[in-house]
Protein backbone atom coordinates (compact mmCIF):
# COMPACT_ATOMS: atom_id res chain seq x y z
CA UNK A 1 -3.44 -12.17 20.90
CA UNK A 2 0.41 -10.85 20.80
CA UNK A 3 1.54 -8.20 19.68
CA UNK A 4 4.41 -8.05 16.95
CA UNK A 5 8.42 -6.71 17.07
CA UNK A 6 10.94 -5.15 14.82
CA UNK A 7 13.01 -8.81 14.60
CA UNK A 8 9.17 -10.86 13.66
CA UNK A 9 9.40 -8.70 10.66
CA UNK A 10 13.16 -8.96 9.86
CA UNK A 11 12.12 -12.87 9.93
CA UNK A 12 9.42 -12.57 7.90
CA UNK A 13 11.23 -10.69 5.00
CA UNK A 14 14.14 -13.62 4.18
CA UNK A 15 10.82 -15.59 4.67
CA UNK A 16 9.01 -14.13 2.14
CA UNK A 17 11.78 -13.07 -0.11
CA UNK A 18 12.26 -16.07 -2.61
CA UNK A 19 8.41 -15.73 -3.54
CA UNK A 20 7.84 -11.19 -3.20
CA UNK A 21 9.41 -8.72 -5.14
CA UNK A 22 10.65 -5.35 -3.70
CA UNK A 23 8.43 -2.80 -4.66
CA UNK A 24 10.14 0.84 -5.39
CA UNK A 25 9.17 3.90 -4.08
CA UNK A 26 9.57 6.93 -6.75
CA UNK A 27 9.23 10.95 -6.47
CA UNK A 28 6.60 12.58 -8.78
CA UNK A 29 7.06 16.26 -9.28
CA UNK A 30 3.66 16.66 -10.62
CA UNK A 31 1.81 15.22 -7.37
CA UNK A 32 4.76 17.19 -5.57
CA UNK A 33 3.32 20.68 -6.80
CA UNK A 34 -0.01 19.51 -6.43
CA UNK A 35 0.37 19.25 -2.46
CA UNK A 36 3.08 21.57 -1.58
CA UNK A 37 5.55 18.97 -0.26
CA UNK A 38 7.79 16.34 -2.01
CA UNK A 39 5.81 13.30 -2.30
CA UNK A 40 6.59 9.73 -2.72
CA UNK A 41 4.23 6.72 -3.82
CA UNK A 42 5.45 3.28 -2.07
CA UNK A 43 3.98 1.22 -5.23
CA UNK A 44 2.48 -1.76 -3.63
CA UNK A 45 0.16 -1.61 -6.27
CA UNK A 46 3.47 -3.18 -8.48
CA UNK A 47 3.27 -6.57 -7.19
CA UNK A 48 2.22 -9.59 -9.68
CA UNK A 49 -1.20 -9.79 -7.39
CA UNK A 50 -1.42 -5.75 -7.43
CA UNK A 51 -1.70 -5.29 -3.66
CA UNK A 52 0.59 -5.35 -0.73
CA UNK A 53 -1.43 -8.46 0.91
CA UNK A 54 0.61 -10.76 -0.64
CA UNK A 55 3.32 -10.42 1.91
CA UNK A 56 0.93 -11.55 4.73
CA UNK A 57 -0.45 -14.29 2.96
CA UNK A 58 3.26 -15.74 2.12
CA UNK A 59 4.52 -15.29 6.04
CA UNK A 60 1.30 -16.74 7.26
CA UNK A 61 1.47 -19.70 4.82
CA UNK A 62 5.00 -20.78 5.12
CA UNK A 63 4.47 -20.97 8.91
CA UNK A 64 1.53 -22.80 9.28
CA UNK A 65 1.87 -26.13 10.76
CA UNK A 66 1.72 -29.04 8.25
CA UNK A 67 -1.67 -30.91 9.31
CA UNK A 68 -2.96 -27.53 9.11
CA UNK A 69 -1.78 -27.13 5.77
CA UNK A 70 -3.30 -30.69 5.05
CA UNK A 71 -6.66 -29.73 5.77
CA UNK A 72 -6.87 -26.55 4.38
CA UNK A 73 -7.92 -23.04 5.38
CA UNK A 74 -10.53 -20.68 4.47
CA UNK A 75 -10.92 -16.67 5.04
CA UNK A 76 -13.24 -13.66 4.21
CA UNK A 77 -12.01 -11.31 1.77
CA UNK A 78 -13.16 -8.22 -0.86
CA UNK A 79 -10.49 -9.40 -3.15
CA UNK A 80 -6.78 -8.74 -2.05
CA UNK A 81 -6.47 -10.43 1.26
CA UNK A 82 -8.49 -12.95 -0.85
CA UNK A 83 -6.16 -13.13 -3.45
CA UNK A 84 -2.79 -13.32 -1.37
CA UNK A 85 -4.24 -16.45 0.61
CA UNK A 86 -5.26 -17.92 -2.70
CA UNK A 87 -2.17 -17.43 -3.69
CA UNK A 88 0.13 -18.50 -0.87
CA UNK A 89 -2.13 -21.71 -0.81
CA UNK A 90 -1.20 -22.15 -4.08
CA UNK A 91 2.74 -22.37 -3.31
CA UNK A 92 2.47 -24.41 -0.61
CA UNK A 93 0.09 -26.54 -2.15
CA UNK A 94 -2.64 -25.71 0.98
CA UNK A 95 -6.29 -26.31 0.17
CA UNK A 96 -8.31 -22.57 0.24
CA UNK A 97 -11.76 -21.91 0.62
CA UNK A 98 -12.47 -17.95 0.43
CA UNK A 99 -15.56 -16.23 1.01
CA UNK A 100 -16.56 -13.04 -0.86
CA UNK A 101 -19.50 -10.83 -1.00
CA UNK A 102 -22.00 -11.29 -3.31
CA UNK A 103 -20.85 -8.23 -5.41
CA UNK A 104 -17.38 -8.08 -5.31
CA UNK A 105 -15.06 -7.23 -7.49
CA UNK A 106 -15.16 -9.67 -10.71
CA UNK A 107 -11.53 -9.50 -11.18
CA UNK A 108 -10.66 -10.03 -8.20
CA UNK A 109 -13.04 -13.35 -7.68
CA UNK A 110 -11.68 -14.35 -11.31
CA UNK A 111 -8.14 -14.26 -10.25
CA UNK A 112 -8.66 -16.07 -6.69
CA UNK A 113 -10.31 -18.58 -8.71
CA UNK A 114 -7.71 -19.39 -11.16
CA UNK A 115 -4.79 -19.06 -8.37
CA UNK A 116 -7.13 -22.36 -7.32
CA UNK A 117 -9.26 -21.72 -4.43
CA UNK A 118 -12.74 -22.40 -4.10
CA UNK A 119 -14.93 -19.59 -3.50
CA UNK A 120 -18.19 -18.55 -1.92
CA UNK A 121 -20.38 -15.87 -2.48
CA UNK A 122 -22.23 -15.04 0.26
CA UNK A 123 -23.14 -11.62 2.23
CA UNK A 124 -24.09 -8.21 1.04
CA UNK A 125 -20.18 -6.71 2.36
CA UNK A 126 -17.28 -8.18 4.15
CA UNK A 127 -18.46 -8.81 7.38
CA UNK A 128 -21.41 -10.74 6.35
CA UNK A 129 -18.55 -13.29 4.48
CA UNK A 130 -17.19 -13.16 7.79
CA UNK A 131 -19.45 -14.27 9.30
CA UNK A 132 -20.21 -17.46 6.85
CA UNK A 133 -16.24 -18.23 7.24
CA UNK A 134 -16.49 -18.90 10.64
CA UNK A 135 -19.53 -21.36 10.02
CA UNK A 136 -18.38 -22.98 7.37
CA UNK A 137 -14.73 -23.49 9.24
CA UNK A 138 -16.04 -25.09 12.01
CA UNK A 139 -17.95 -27.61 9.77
CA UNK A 140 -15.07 -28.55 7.65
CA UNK A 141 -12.13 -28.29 10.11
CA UNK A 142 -10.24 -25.48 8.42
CA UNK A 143 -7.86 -22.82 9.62
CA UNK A 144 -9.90 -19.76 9.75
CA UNK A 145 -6.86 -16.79 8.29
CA UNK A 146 -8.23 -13.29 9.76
CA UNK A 147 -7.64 -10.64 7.64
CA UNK A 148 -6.38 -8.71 10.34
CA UNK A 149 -6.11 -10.14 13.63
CA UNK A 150 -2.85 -12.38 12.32
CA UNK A 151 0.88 -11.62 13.61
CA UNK A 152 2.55 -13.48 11.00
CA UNK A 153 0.20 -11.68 8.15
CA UNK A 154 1.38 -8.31 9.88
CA UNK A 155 4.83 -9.30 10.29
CA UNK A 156 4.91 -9.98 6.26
CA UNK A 157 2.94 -6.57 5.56
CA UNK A 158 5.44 -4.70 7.48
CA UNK A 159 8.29 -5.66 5.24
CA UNK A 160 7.01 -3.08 2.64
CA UNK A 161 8.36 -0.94 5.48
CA UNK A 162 11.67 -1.76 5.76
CA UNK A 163 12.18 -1.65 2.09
CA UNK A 164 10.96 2.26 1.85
CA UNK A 165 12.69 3.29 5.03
CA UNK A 166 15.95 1.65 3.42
CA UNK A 167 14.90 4.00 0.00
CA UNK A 168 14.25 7.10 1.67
CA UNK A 169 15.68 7.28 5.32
CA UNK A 170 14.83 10.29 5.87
CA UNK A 171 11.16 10.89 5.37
CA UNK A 172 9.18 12.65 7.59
CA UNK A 173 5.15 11.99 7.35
CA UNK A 174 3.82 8.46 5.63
CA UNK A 175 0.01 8.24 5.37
CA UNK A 176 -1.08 4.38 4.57
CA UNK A 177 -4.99 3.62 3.96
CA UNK A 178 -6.93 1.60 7.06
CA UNK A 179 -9.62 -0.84 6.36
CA UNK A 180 -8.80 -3.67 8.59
CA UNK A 181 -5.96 -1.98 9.74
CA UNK A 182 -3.06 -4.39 9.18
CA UNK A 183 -0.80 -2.29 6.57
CA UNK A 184 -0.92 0.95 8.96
CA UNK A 185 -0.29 -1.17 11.61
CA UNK A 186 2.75 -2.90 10.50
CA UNK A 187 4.01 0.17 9.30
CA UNK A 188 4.18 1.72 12.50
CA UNK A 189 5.71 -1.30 13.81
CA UNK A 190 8.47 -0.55 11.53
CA UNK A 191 8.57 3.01 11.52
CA UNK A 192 8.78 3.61 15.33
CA UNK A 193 11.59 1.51 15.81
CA UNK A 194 13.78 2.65 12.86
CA UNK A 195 12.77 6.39 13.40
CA UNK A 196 10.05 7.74 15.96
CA UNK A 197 9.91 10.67 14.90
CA UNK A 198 8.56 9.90 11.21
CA UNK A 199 4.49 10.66 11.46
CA UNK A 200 2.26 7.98 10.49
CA UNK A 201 -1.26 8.98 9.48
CA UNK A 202 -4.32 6.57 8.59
CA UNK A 203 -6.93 7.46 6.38
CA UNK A 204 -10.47 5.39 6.11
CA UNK A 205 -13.65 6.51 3.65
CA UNK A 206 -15.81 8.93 5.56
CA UNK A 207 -18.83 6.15 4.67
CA UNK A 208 -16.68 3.61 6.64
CA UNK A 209 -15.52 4.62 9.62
CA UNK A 210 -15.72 1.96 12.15
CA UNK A 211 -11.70 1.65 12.38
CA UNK A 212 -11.56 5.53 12.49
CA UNK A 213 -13.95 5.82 15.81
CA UNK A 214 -12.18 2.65 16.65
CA UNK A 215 -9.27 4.54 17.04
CA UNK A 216 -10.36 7.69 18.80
CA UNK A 217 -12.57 6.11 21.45
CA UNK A 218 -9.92 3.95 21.86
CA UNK A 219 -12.33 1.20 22.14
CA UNK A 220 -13.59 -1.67 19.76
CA UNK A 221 -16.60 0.12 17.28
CA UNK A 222 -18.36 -0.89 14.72
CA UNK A 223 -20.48 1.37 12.20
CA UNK A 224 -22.53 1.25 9.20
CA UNK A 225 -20.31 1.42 5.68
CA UNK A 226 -21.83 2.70 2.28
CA UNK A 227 -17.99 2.93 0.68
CA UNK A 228 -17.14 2.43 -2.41
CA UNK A 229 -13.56 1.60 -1.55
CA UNK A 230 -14.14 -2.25 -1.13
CA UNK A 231 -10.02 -2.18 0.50
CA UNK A 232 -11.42 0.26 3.05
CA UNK A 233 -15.51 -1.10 3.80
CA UNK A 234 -14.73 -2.43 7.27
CA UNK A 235 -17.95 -1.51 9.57
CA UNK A 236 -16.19 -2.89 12.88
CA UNK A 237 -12.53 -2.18 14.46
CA UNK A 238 -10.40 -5.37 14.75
CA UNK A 239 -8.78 -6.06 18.60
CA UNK A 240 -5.07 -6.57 16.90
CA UNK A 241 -4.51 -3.70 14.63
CA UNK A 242 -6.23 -1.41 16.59
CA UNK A 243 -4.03 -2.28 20.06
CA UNK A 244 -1.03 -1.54 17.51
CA UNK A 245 -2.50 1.36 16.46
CA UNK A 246 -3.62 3.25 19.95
CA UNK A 247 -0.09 3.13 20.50
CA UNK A 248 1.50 3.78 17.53
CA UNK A 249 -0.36 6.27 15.08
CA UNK A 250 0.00 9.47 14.89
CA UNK A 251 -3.04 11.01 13.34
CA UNK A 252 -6.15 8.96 11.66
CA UNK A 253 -7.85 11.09 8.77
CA UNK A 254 -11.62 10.59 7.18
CA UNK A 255 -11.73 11.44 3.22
CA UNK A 256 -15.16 11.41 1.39
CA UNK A 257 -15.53 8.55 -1.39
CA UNK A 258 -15.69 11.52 -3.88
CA UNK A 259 -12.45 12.68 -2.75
CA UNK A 260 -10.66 9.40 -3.15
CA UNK A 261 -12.71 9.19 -6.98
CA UNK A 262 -10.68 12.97 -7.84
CA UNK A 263 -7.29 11.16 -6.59
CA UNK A 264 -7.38 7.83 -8.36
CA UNK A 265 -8.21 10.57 -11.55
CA UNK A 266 -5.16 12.47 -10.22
CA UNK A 267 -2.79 9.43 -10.00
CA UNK A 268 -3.29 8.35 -13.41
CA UNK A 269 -3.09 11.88 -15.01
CA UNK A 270 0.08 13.19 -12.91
CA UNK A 271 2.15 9.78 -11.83
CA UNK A 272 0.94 7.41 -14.22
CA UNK A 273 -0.61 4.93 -12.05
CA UNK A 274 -3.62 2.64 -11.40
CA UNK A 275 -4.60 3.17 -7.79
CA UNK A 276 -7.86 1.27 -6.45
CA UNK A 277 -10.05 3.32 -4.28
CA UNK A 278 -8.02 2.04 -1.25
CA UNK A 279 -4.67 3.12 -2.69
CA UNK A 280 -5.78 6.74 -4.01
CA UNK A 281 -6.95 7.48 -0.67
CA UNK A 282 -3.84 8.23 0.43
CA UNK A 283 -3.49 11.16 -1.85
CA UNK A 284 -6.64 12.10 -0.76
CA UNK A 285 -5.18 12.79 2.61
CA UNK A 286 -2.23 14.29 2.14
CA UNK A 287 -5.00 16.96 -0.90
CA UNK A 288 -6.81 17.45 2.75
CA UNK A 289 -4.18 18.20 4.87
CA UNK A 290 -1.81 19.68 2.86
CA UNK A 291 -1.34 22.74 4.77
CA UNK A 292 -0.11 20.23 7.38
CA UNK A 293 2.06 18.71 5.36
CA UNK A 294 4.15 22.11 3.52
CA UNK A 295 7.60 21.19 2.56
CA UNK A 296 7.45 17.95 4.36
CA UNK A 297 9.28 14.92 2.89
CA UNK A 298 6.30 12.17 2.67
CA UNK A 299 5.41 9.24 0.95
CA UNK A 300 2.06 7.95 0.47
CA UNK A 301 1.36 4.14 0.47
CA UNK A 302 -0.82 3.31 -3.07
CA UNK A 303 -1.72 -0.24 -1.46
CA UNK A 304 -3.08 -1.56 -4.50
CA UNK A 305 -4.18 -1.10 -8.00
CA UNK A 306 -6.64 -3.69 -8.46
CA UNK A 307 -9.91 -1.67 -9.24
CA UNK A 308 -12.51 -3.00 -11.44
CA UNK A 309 -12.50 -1.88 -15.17
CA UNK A 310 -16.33 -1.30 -14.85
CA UNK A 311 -15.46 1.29 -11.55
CA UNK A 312 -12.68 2.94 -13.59
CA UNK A 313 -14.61 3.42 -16.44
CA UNK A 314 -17.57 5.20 -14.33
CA UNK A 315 -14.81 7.25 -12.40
CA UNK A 316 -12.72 8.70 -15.54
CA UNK A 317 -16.57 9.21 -17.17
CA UNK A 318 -16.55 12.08 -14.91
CA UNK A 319 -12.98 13.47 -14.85
């Protein structure tokens, strides 16, 4: 399984360009004062899909080979990763199969349905739909996408890089959330070239940690997950991201489900923005270390915003 470089993701942005937008990355003085430094949200969560998967998916897509495309493919997915392949299928006119749990998020399964993809609901989290993908790939002779464990899908993620590194050259600490570990990952690909001395710090739910002791055993782990924070609920390290990773991140951080809940509050109240759990738990990182991070210039990475209207509801209930 290679590894990716700096010119895989220069590639991958004129690739994706004609079907991404560039998302912007704005100060907010409220969340500025809140922390003690001057923070920056990277809006992923701005993209017509609300999540920064989409760049994987259209990298992947437009680079798979065409009786590949012919037969179709099929992946495991929450929602986002879901929704990018569903998506990308959709422009290159690629048959999709994706596999969801049995719970997850309506909108999300609503959406990946009308971009056109069959779906299947099967598993109590997301590596139980794993594990029906692979089944059901071999039977049917389709191109089983990881979420994770896909150069060209990291390539494309990493482009979000570039464009905030081009906004705000000199920033100093970037904390991006880990679940599989593909957007941390492809921004330290970027990062570390363009300026090794910017700190990159993951953050995973405390009640999924798998890609956390992944991390610091330096070692493939899995563990149980009881997190909310479907973008995050990964209960096993993945070999790709996580070879990236040893090398490349700086610090990993664990924030409590309750923690991320206060920041997705925070996030609408002070910048004005929907953050999933995923997203917000940025902010809950940078609350948690913010001693750490005193007059520092750093952005925080709101991956997406696509959180259910029944979980917002219940969250804001208790503001």
């Amino acid at each position: 399984m290679s590894l990716i470089n700096f010119v895989d993701v220069l590639r991958a942005r004129e690739t994706i360009a004609p079907y991404v937008n560039k998302t912007p990355t704005y100060p907010y003085i409220g969340l500025s004062k809140l922390v003690g430094a001057e923070i920056y949200l990277k809006h992923e969560n701005h993209h017509a899909l609300g999540s920064f998967k989409v760049r994987g998916g259209i990298n992947y897509m437009s680079n798979l080979a065409a009786e590949s495309k012919k037969r179709g493919v099929i992946t495991a997915s929450t929602g986002n990763h879901g929704q990018s392949i569903a998506y990308s299928a959709s422009v290159f006119g690629v048959p999709a199969v994706i596999v969801s749990p049995e719970d997850a998020n309506t909108s999300k399964v609503e959406s990946m349905r009308n971009l056109g993809a069959e779906l299947i609901l099967k598993g109590k989290n997301f590596d139980e739909a794993r594990e029906t993908v692979e089944t059901e790939a071999s039977q049917r002779g389709l191109t089983y996408i990881h979420a994770a464990n896909e150069p060209l899908i990291i390539a494309g993620v990493a482009t979000y890089g570039l464009e905030m590194l081009e906004d705000i050259p000199d920033i100093e600490v970037v904390i991006a959330p880990i679940g599989g570990g593909s957007n941390a990952a492809a921004l330290c690909t970027v990062a570390k070239v363009i300026n090794p001395k910017i700190q990159i710090i993951g953050v995973q739910s405390a009640q999924a940690p798998a890609a956390y002791q992944s991390w610091t055993s330096k070692g493939i782990k899995s563990a149980p997950t009881s997190t909310v924070a479907e973008g995050l609920a990964t209960s096993i390290g993945f070999e790709l991201t996580q070879n990236i990773l040893w090398e490349l991140l700086d610090d990993f951080v664990l924030v409590d489900d309750k923690e991320i809940e206060g920041s997705i509050v925070t996030l609408a109240t002070k910048a004005h923005t929907l953050a999933e759990e995923a997203g917000a738990s940025t902010l809950a990182c940078a609350l948690k270390i913010k001693d750490r991070l005193s007059g520092k210039k750093v952005a925080l990475v709101i991956s997406g915003g696509n959180i259910s209207l029944k979980r917002l509801k219940a969250i804001m209930s208790t503001a």
